[in-house]
N, C-alpha and C. Protein backbone atom coordinates (compact mmCIF):
# COMPACT_ATOMS: atom_id res chain seq x y z
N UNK A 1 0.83 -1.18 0.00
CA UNK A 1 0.00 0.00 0.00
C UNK A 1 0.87 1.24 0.00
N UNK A 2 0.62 1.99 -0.88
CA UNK A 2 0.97 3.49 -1.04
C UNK A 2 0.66 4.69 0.62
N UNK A 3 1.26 5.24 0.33
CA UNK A 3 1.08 6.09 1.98
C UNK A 3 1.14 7.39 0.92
N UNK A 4 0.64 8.34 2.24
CA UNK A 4 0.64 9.81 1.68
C UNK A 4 -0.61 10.45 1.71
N UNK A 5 -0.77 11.41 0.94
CA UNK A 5 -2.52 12.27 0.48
C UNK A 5 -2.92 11.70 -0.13
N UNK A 6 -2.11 11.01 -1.15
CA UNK A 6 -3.06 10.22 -1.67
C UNK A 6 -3.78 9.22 -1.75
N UNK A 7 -2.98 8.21 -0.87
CA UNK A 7 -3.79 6.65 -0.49
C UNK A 7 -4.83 7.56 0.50
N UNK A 8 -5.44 8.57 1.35
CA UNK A 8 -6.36 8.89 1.92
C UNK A 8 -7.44 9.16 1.08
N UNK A 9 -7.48 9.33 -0.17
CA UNK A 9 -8.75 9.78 -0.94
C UNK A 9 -9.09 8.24 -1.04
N UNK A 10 -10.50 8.17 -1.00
CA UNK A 10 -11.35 7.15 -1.43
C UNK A 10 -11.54 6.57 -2.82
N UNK A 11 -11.36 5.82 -2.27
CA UNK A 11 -11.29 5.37 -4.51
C UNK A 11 -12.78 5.52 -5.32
N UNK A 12 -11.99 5.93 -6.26
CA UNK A 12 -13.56 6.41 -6.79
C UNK A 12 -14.31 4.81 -7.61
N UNK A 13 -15.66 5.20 -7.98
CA UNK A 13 -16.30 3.94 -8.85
C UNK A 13 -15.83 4.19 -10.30
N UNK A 14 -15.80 3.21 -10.32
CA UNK A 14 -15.65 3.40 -12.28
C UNK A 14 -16.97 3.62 -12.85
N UNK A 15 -16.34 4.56 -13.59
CA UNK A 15 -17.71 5.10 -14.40
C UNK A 15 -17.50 4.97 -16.12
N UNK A 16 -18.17 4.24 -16.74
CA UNK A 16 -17.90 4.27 -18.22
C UNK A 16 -17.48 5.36 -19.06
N UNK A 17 -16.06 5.51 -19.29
CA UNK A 17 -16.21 6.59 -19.93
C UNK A 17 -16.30 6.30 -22.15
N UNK A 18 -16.84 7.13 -22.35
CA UNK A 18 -16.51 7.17 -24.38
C UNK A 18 -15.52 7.39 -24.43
N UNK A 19 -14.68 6.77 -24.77
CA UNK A 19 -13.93 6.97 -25.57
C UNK A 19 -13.34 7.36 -26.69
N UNK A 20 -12.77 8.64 -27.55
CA UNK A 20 -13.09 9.31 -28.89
C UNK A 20 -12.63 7.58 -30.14
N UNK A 21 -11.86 6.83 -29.54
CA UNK A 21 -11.47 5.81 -30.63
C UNK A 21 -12.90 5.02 -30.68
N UNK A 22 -13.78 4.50 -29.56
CA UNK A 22 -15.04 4.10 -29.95
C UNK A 22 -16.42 5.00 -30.73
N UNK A 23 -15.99 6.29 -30.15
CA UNK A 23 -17.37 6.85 -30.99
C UNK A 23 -17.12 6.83 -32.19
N UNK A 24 -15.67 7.02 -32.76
CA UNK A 24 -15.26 6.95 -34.03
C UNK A 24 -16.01 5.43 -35.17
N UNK A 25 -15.79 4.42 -34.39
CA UNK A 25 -16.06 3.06 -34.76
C UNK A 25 -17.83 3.24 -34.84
N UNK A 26 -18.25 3.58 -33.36
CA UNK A 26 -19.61 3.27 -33.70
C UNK A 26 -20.13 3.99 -35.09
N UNK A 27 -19.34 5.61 -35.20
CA UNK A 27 -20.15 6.38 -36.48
C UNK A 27 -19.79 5.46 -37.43
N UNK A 28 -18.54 4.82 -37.68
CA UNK A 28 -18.44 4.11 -39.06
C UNK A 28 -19.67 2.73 -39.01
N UNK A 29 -19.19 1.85 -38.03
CA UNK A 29 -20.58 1.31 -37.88
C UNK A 29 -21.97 1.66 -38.64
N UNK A 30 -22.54 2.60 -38.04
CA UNK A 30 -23.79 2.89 -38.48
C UNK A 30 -23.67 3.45 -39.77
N UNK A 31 -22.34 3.79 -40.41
CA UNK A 31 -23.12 4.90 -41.61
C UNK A 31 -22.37 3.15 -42.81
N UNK A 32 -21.63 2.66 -42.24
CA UNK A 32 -21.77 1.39 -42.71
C UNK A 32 -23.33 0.03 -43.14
N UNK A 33 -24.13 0.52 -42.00
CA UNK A 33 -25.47 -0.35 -41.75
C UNK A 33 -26.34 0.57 -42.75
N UNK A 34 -26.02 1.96 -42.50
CA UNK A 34 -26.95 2.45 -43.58
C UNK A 34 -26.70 2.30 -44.85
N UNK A 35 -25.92 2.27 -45.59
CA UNK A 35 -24.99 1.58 -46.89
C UNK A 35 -25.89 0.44 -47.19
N UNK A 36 -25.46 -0.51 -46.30
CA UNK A 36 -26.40 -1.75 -46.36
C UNK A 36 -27.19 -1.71 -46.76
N UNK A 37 -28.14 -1.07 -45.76
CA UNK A 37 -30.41 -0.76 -45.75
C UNK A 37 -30.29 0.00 -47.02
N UNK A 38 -29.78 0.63 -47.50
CA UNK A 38 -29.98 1.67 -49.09
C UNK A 38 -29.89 0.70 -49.74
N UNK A 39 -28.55 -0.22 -49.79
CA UNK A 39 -28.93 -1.32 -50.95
C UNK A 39 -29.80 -2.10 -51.08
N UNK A 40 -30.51 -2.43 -49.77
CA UNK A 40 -30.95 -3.84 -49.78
C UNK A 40 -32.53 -3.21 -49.91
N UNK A 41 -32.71 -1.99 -50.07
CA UNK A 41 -33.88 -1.23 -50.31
C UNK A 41 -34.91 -0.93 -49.10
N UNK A 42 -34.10 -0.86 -47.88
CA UNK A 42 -34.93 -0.41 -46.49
C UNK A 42 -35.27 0.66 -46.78
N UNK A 43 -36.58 0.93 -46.16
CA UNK A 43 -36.77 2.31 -46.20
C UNK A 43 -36.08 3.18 -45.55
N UNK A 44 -36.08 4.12 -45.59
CA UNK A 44 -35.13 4.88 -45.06
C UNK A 44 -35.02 5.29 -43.60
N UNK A 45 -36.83 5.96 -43.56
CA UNK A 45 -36.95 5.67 -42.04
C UNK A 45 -36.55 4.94 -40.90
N UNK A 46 -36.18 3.15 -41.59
CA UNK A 46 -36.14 2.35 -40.68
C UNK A 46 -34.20 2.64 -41.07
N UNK A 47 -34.34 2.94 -41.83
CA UNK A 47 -32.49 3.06 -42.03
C UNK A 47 -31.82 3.95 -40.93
N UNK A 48 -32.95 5.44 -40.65
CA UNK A 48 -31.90 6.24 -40.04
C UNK A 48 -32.66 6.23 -38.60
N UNK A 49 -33.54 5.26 -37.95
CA UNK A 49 -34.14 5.28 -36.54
C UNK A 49 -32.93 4.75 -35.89
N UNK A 50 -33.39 4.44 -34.70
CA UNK A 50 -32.18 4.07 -33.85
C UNK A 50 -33.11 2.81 -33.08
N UNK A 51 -32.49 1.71 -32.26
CA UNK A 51 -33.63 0.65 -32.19
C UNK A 51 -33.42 1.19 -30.50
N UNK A 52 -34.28 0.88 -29.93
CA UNK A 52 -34.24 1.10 -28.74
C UNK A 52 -35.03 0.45 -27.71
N UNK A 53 -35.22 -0.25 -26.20
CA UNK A 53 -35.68 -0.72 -25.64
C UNK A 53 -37.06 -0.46 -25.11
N UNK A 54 -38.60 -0.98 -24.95
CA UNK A 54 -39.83 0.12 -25.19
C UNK A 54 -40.38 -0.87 -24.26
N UNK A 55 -41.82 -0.65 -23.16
CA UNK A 55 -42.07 -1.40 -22.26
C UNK A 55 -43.66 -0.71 -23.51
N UNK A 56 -44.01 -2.02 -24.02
CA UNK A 56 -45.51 -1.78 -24.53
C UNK A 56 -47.06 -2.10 -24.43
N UNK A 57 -47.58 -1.74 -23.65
CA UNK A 57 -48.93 -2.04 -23.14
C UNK A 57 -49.64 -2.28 -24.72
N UNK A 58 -49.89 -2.08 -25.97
CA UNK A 58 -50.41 -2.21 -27.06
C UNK A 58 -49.98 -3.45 -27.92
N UNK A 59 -50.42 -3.63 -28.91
CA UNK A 59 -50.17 -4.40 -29.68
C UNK A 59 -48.72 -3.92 -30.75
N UNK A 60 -47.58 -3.74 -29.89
CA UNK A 60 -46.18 -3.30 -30.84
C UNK A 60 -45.42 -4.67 -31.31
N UNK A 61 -45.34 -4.66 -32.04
CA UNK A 61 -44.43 -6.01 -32.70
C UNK A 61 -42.87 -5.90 -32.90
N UNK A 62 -42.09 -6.50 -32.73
CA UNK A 62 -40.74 -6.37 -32.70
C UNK A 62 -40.23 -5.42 -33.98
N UNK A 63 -39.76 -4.74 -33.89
CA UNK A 63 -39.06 -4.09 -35.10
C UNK A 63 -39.93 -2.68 -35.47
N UNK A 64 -40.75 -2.62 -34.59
CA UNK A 64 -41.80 -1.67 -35.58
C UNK A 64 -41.10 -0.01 -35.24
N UNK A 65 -41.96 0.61 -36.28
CA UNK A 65 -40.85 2.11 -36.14
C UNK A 65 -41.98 2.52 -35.38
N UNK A 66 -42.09 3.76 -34.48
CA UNK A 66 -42.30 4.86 -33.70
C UNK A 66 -42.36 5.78 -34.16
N UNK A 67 -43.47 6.52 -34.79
CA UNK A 67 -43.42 7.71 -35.27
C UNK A 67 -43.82 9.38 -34.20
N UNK A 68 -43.04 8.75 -33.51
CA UNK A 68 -43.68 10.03 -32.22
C UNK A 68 -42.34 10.10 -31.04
N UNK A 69 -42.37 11.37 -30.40
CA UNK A 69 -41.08 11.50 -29.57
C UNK A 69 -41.87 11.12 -28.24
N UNK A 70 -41.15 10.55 -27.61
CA UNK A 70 -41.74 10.22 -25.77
C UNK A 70 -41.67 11.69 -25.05
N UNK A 71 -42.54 11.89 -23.98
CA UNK A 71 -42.54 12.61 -23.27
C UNK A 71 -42.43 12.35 -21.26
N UNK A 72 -41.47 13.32 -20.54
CA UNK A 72 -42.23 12.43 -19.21
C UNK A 72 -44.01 13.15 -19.25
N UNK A 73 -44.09 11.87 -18.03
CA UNK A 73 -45.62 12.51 -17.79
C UNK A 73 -45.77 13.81 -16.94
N UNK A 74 -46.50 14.89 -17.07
CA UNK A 74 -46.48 16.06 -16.55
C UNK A 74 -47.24 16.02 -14.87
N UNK A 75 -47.30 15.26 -13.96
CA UNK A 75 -47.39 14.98 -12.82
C UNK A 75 -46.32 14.54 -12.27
N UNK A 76 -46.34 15.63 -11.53
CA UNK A 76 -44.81 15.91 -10.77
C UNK A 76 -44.04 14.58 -9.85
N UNK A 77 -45.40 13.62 -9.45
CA UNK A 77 -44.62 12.58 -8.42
C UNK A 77 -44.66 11.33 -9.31
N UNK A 78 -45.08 11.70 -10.82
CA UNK A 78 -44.79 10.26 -11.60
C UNK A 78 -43.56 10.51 -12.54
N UNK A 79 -42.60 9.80 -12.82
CA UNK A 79 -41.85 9.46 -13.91
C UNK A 79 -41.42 8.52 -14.80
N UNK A 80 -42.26 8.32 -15.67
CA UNK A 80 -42.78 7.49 -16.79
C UNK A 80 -42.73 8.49 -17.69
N UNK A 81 -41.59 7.86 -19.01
CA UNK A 81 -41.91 8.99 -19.94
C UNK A 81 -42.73 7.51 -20.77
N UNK A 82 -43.40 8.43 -21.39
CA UNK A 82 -44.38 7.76 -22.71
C UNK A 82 -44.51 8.03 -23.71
N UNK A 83 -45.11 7.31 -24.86
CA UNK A 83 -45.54 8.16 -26.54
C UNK A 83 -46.80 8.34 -26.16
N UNK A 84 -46.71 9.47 -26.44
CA UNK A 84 -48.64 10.50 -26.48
C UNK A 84 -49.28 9.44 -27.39
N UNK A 85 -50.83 9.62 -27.66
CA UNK A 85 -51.66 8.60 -28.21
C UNK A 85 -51.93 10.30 -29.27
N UNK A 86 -52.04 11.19 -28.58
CA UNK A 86 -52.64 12.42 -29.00
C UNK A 86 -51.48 13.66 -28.88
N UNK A 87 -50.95 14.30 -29.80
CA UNK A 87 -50.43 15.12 -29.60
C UNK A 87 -50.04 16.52 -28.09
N UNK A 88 -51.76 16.87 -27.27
CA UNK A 88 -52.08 17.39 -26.43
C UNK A 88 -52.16 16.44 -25.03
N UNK A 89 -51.47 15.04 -25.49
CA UNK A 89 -51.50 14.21 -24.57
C UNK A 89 -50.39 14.67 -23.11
N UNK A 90 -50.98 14.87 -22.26
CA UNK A 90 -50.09 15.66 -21.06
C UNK A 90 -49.64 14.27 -20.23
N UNK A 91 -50.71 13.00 -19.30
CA UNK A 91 -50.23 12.78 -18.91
C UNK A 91 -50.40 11.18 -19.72
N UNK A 92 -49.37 9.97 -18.65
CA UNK A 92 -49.60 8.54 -19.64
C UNK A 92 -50.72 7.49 -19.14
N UNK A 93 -51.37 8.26 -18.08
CA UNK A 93 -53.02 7.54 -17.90
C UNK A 93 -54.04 8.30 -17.30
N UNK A 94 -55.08 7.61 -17.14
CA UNK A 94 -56.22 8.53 -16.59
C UNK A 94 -56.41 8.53 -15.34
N UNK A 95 -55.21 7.69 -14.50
CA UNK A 95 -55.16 7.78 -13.24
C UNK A 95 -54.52 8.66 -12.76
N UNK A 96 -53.14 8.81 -13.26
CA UNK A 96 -52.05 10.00 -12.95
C UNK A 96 -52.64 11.02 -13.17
N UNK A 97 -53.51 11.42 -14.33
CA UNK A 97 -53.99 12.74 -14.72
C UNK A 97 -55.07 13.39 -13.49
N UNK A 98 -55.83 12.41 -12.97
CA UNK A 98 -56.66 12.48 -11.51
C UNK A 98 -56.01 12.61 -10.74
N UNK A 99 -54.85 12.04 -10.44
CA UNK A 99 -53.93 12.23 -9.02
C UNK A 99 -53.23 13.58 -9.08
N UNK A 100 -53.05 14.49 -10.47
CA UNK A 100 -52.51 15.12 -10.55
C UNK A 100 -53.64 16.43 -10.40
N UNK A 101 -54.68 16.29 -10.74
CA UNK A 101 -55.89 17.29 -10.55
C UNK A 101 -56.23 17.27 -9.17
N UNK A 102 -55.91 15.94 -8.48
CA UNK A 102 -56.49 16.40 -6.65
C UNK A 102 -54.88 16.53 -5.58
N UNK A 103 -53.97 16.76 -6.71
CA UNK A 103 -52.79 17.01 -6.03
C UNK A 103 -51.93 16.10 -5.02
N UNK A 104 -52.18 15.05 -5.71
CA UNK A 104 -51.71 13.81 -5.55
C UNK A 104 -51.78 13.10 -4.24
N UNK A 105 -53.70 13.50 -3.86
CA UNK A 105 -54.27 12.66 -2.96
C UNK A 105 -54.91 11.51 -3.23
C-alpha cells in the first residue's frame, strides 16, 4: 500500500467513460449499416431510426418504427416517460392525470 494524500482519498467507482477511438467506430458502424439498408432497399426511415428498448402495453411487434417523440408525464410525483396517443396528450393515464388534478391525494 501506497502512503501519503493520496492513499487517503477514497477510490472512486468506475464510471464508463466514451472513448473518442469508440465513438469513431460506432459512427463508421452505423453509416456502414446504412450503406447496407440503401442497398438492400430499407426504407429509409427504418435506415436512419435508432432501435431502442420500449415497455408496450399495445399491440407493438418487434421491429416496428415509432413515429412520435416520448414525453415524461407532466405529474410531478410520476416518472414514466411515454408516446402521447394524441399530440395534447399531457399525462400517460387517466389515473395520474386524476392524481394530478387532486394534487396527488
Amino acid at each position: 500500500m501506497s502512503s501519503g494524500p493520496a492513499a487517503a482519498l477514497p477510490r472512486r467507482a468506475s464510471v464508463p467513460v466514451e472513448r473518442p477511438v469508440l465513438v469513431r467506430v460506432r459512427k463508421r458502424l452505423d453509416a456502414i449499416f446504412r450503406l447496407g439498408a440503401v442497398i438492400d432497399d430499407t426504407p429509409e426511415e427504418l435506415a436512419t431510426s435508432k432501435s431502442v428498448m420500449i415497455q408496450a402495453m399495445g399491440n407493438v411487434r418487434p421491429g416496428a418504427l415509432i413515429l412520435a417523440d416520448s414525453r415524461l408525464c407532466e405529474n410531478p410525483t410520476c416518472f414514466i416517460e411515454f408516446v402521447p396517443r394524441h399530440p395534447r396528450q399531457r399525462f400517460h393515464s387517466a389515473r395520474c392525470r386524476e392524481l394530478n388534478r387532486r394534487g396527488g391525494k
